[in-house]
C-alpha atoms as a PDB file:
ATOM      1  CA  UNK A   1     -11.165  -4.046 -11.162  1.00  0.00           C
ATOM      2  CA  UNK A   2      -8.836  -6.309 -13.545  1.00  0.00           C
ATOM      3  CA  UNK A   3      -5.034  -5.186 -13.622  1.00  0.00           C
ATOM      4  CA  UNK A   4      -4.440  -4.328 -17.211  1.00  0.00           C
ATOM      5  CA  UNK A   5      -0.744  -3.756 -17.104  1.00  0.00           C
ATOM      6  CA  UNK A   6       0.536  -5.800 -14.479  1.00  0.00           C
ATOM      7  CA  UNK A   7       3.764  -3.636 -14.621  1.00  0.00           C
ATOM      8  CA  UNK A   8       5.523  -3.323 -11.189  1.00  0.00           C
ATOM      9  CA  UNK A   9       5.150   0.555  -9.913  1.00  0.00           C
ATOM     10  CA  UNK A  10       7.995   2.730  -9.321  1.00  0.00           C
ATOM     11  CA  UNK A  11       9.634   3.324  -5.753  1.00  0.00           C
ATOM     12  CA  UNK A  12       8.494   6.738  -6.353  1.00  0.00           C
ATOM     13  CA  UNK A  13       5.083   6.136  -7.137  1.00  0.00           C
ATOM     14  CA  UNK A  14       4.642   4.005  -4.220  1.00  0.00           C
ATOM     15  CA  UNK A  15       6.010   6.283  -1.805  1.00  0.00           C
ATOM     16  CA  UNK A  16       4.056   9.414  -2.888  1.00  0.00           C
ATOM     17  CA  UNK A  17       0.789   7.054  -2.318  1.00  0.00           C
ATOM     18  CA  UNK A  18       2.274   5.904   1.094  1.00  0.00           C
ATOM     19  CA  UNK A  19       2.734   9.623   1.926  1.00  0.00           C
ATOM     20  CA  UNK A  20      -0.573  10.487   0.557  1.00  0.00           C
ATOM     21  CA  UNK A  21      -2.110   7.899   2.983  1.00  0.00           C
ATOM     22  CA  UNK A  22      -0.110   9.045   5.968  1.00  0.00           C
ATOM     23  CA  UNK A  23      -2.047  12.228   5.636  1.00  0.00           C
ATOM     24  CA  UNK A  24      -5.373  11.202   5.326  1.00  0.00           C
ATOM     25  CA  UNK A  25      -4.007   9.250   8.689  1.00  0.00           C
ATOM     26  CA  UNK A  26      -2.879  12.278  10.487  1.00  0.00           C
ATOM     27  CA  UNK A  27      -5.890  14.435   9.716  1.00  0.00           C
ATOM     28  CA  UNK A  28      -8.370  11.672  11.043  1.00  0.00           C
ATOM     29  CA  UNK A  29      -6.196  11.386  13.793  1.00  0.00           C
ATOM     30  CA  UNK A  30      -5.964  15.019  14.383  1.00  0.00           C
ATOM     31  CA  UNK A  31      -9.914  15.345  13.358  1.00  0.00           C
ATOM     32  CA  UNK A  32     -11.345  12.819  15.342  1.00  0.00           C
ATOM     33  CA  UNK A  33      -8.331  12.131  18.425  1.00  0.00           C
ATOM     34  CA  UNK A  34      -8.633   8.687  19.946  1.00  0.00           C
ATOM     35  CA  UNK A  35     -11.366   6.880  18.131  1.00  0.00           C
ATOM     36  CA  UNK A  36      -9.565   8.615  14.641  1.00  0.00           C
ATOM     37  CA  UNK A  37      -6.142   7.195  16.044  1.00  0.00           C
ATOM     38  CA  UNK A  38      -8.213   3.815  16.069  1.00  0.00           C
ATOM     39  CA  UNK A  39      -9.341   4.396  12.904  1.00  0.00           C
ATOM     40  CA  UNK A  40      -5.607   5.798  11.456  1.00  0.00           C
ATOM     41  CA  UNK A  41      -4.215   2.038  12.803  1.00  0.00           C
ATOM     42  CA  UNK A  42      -7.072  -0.039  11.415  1.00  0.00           C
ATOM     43  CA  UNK A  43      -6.613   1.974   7.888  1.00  0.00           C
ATOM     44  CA  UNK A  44      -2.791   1.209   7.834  1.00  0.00           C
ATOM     45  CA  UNK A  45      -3.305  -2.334   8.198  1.00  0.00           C
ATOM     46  CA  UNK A  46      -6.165  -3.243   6.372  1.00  0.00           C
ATOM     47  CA  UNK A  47      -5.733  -0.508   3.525  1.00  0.00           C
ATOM     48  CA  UNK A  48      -5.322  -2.408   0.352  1.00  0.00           C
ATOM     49  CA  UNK A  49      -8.218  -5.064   0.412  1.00  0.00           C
ATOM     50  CA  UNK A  50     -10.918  -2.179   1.373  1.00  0.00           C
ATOM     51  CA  UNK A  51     -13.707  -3.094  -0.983  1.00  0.00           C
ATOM     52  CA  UNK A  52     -15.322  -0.193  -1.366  1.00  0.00           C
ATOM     53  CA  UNK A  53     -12.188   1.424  -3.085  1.00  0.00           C
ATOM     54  CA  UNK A  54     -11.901  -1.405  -4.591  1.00  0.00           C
ATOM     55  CA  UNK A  55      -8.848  -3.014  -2.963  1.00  0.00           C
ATOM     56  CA  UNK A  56      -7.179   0.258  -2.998  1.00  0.00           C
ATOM     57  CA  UNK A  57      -5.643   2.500  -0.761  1.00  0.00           C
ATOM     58  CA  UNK A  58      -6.077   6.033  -1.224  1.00  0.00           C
ATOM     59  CA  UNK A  59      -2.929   7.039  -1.968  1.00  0.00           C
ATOM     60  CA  UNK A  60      -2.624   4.277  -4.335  1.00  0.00           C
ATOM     61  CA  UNK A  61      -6.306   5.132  -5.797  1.00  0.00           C
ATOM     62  CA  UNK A  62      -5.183   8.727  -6.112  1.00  0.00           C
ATOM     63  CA  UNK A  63      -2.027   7.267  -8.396  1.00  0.00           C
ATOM     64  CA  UNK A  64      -4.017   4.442 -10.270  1.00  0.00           C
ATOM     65  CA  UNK A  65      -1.770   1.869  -8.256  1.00  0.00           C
ATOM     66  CA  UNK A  66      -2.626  -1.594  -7.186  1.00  0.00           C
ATOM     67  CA  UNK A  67      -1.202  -3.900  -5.014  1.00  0.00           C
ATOM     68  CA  UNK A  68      -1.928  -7.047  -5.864  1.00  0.00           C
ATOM     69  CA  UNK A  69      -1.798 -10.981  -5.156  1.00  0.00           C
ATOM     70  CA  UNK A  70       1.577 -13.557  -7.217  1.00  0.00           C
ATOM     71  CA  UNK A  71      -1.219 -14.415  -9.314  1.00  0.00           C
ATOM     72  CA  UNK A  72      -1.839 -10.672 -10.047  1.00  0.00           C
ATOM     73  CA  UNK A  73      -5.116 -10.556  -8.363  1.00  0.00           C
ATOM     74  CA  UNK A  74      -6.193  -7.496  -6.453  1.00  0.00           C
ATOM     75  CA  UNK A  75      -6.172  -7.912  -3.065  1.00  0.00           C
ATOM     76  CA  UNK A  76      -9.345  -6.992  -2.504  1.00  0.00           C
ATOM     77  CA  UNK A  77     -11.385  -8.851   0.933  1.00  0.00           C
ATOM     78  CA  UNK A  78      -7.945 -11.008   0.897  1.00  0.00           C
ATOM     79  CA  UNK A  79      -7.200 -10.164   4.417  1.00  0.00           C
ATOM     80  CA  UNK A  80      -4.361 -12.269   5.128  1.00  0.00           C
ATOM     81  CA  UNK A  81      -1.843 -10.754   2.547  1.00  0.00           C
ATOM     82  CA  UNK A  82      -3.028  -7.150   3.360  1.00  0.00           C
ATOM     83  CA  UNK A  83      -2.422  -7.525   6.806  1.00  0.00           C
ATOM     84  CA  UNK A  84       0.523  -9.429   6.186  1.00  0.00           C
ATOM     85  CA  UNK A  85       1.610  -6.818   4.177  1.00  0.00           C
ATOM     86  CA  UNK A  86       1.210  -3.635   6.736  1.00  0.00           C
ATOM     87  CA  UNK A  87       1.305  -5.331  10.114  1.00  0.00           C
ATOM     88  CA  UNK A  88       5.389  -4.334  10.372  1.00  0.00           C
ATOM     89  CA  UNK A  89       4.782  -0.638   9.319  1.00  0.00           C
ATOM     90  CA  UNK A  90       2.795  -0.534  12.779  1.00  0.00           C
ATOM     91  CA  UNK A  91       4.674  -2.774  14.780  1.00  0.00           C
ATOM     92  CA  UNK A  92       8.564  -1.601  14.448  1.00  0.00           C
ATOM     93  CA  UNK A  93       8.808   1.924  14.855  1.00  0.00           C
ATOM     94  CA  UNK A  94      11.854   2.482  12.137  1.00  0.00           C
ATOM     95  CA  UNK A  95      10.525  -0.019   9.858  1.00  0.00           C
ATOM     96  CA  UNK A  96       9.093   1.898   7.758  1.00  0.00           C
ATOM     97  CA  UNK A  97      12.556   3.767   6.585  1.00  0.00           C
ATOM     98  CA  UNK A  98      13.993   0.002   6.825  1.00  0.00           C
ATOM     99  CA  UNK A  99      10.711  -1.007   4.054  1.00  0.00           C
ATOM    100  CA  UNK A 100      12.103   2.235   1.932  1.00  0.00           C
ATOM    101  CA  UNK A 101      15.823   1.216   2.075  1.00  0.00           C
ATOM    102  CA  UNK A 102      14.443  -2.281   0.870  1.00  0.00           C
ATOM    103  CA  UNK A 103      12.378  -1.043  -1.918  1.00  0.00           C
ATOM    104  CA  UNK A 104      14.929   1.334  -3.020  1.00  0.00           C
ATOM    105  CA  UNK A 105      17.715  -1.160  -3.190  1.00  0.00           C
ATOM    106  CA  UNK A 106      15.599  -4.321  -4.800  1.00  0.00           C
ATOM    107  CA  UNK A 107      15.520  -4.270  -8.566  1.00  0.00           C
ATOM    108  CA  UNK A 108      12.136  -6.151  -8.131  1.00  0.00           C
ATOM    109  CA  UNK A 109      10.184  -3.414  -6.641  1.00  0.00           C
ATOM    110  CA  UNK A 110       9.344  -5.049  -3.578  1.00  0.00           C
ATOM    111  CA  UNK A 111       9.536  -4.099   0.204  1.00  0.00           C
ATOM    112  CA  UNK A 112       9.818  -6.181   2.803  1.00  0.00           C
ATOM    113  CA  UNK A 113       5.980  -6.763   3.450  1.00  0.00           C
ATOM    114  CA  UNK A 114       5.737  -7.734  -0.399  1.00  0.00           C
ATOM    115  CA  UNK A 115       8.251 -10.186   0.217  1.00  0.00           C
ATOM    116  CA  UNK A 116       6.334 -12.033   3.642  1.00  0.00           C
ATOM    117  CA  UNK A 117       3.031 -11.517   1.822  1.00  0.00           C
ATOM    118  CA  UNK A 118       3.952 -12.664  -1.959  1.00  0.00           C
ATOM    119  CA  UNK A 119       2.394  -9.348  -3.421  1.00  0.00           C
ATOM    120  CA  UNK A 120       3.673  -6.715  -5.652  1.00  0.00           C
ATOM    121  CA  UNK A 121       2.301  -2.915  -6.172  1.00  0.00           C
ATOM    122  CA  UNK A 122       1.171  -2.367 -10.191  1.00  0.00           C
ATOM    123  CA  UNK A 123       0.336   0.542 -12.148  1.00  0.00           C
ATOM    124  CA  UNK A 124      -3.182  -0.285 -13.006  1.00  0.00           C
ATOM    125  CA  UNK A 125      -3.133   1.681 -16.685  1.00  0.00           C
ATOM    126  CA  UNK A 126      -0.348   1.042 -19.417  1.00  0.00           C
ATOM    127  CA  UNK A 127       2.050   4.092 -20.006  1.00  0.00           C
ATOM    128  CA  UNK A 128       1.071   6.062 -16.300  1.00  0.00           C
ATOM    129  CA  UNK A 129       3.952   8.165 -15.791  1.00  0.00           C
ATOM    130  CA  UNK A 130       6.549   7.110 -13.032  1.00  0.00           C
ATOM    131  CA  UNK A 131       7.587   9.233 -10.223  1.00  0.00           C
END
């Protein structure tokens, strides 16, 4: 899927699809117990290079976000950013309000992980509405 807009997302936006994909975590968690809490962690990290929804997560699908690569590539099967990307959502409990004060606070639209991993969330359609 080509980015058409390449316009940096809103903090909004990107939380609402981070929240989105914290409950599709919680019910496969809650669904499925261990092997979904397996699942829930593997999802988290590898969430935005997922080919089959098309280097989406599905918060971000659900919001026509992408994030993508400097060059303004999807991530998709690019394992290294994605990973890079997610891996300190898991690994520092608080980080993930830390990632929130960052993204709030940078003019650039960028958290933390966007930063380490040289990636960037877009809206994938000119003129989507903001949250």
């Amino acid at each position: 899927m080509e980015v058409a807009a390449q316009a940096t997302t809103s903090a909004g936006n990107r939380v609402v699809a981070f929240l989105i994909d914290v409950l599709v975590m919680l019910v496969v968690s809650a669904l499925l117990q261990t092997p979904g809490v397996v699942l829930a962690v593997i999802y988290l990290l590898s969430r935005d290079g997922i080919p089959f929804l098309d280097g989406q997560s599905i918060g971000k699908k659900v919001l026509d976000l992408q994030a993508v690569d400097y060059k303004g590539d999807p991530l998709t099967n690019n394992w290294r950013p994605v990973v890079l990307r997610n891996v300190f959502l898991l690994v520092f409990p608080f980080f993930p309000t830390i990632e929130l004060l960052v993204l709030l606070s940078h003019t650039d639209g960028r958290r933390i992980g966007d930063q380490i991993a040289n990636t960037r969330v877009v809206n994938i359609y000119t003129n989507q509405p903001q949250i």
